[in-house]
Protein backbone atom coordinates (compact mmCIF):
# COMPACT_ATOMS: atom_id res chain seq x y z
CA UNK A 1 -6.27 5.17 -9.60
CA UNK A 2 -4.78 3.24 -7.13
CA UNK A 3 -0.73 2.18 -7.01
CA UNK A 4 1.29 0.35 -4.74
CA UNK A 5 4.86 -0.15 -4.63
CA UNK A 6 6.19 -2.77 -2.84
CA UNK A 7 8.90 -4.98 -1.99
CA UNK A 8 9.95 -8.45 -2.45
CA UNK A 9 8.14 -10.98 -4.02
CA UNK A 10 4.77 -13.46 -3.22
CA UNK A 11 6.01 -16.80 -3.25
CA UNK A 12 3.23 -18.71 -1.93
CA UNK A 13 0.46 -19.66 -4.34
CA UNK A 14 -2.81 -18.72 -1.95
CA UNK A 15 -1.13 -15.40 -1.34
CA UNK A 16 -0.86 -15.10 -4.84
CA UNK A 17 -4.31 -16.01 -5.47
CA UNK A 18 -5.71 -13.88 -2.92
CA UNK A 19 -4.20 -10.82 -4.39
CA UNK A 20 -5.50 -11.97 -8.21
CA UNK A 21 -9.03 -12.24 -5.96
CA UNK A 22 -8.98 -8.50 -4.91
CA UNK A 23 -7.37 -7.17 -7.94
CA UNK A 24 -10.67 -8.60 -9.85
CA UNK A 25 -13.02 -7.35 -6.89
CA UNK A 26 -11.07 -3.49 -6.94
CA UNK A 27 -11.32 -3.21 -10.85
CA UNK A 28 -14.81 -2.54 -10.49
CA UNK A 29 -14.22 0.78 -8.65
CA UNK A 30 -10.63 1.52 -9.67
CA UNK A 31 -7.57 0.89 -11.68
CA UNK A 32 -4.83 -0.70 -9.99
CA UNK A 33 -1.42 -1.12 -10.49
CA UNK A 34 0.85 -3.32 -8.16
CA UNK A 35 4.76 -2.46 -8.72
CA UNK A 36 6.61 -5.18 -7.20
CA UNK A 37 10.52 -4.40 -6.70
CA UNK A 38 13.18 -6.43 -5.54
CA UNK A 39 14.28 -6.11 -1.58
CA UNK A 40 17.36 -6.10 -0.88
CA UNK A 41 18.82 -8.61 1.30
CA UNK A 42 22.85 -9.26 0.16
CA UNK A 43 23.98 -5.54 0.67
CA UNK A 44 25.72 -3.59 3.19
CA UNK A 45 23.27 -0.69 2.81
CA UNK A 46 19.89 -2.21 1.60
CA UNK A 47 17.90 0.53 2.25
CA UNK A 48 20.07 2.59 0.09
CA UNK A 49 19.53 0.46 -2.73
CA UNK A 50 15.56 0.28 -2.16
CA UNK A 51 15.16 3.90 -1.92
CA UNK A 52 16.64 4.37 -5.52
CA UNK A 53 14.37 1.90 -6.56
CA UNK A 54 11.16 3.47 -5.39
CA UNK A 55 12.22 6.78 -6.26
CA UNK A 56 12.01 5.45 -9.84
CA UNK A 57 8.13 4.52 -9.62
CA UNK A 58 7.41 7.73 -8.20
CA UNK A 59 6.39 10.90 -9.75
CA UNK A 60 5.66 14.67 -8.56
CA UNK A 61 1.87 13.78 -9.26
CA UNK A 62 2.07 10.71 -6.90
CA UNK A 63 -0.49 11.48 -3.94
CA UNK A 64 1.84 9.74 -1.86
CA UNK A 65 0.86 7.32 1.61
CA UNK A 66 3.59 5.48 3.32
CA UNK A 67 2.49 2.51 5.11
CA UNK A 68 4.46 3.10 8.53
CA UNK A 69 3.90 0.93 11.94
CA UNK A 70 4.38 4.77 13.03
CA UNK A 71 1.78 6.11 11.18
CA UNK A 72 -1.70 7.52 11.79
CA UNK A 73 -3.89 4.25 13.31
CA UNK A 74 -7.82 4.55 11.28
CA UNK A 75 -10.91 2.32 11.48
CA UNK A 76 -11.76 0.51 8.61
CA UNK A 77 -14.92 3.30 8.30
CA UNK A 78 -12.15 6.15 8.76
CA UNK A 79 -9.79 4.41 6.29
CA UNK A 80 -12.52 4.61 3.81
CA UNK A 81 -13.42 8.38 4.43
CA UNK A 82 -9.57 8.76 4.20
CA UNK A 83 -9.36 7.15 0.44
CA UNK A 84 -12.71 9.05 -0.41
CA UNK A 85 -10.80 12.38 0.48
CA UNK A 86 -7.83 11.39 -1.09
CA UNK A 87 -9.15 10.56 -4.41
CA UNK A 88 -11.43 13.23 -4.41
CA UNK A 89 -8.91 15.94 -4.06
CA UNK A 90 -6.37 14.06 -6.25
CA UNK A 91 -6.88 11.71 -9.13
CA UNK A 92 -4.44 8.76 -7.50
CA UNK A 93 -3.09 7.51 -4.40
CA UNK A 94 0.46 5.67 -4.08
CA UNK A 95 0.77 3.82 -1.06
CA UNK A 96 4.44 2.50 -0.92
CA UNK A 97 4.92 -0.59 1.44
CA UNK A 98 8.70 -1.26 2.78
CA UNK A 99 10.20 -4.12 2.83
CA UNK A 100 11.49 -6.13 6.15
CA UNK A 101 14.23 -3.07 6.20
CA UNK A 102 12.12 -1.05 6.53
CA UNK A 103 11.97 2.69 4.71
CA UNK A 104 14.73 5.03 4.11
CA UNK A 105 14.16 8.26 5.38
CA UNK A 106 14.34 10.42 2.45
CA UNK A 107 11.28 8.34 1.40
CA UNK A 108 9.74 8.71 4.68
CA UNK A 109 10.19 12.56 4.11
CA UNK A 110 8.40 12.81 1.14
CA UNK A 111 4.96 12.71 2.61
CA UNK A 112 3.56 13.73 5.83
CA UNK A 113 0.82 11.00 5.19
CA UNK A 114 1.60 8.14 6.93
CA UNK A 115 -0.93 5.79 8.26
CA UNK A 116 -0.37 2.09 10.49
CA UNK A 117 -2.37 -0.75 9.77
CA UNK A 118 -1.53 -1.85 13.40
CA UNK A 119 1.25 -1.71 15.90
CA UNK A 120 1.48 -5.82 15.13
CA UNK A 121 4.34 -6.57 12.95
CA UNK A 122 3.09 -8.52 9.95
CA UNK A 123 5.10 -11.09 7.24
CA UNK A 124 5.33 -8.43 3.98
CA UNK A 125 3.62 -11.05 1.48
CA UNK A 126 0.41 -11.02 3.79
CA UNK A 127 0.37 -7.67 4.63
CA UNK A 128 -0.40 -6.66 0.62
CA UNK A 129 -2.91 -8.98 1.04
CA UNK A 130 -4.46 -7.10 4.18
CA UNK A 131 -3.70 -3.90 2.12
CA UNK A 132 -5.53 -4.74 -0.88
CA UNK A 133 -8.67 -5.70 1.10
CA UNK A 134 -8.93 -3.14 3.63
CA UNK A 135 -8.95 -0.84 0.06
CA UNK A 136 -11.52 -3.08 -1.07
CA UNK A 137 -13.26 -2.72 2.05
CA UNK A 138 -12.90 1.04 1.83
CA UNK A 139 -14.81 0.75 -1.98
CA UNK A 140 -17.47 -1.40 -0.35
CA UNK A 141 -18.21 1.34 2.83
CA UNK A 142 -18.19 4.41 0.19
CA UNK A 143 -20.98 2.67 -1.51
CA UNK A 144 -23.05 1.59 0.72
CA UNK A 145 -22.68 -2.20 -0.38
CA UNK A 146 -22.58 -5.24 1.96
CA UNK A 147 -19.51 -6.71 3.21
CA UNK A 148 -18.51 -4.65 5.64
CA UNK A 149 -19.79 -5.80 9.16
């Protein structure tokens, strides 16, 4: 099983539809579960406020992966091999995506697996996009099938 926590909500419609688009394509080799929270933009400590709210979604059985622009840079081949290791050792992964704040550090600290999609900065809506296909690109690599070029 795959979860990710994230924050802030799609807006846009073809963001939306791309994620309903990979959510179909990943149930064929996974469960997923999305877990959308609120980010928090009309406090004096935001990342306060988001921390308490992730904490909530997470458990001690929570293979946990921050998504970090300081974090571990993988191919999409190595990114694969990673999520085949992962799930083979453990029965789930939780990848936990910050919001424009950022990560508080006490979440930061709870893993030592932290891995960069690129040093780019990307808007948050797209980047669950890019998440959710580079996983489904991961599924596609593991089993040999075409798409990945």
């Amino acid at each position: 099983m795959i979860k990710i926590i994230c924050l802030g909500s799609i807006k846009e419609s073809y963001l939306k539809d791309a994620i309903e688009e990979y959510k179909k394509r990943l149930s064929k080799y996974t469960k997923l579960e999305i877990i959308e929270l609120k980010d928090e933009k009309d406090t004096s400590n935001p990342l306060k406020k988001e921390k308490d709210s992730i904490l909530k979604h997470i458990n001690d059985k929570d293979n946990l992966i921050i998504l970090d622009i300081k974090g571990k840079q993988l191919t999409s081949e190595e990114f694969a091999s990673f999520i085949n290791n992962e799930l083979t050792t453990q029965s789930n992964i939780t990848f936990v995506i910050g919001s424009s704040n950022g990560l508080d550090e006490e979440i930061k600290k709870l893993t030592n697996k932290k891995i960069s999609f690129s040093l780019l900065t990307f808007p948050h809506q797209l980047f669950r996009v890019i998440v959710l296909e580079q996983i489904y690109r991961s599924f596609k690599i593991l089993n040999n099938e075409t798409y990945h070029k």
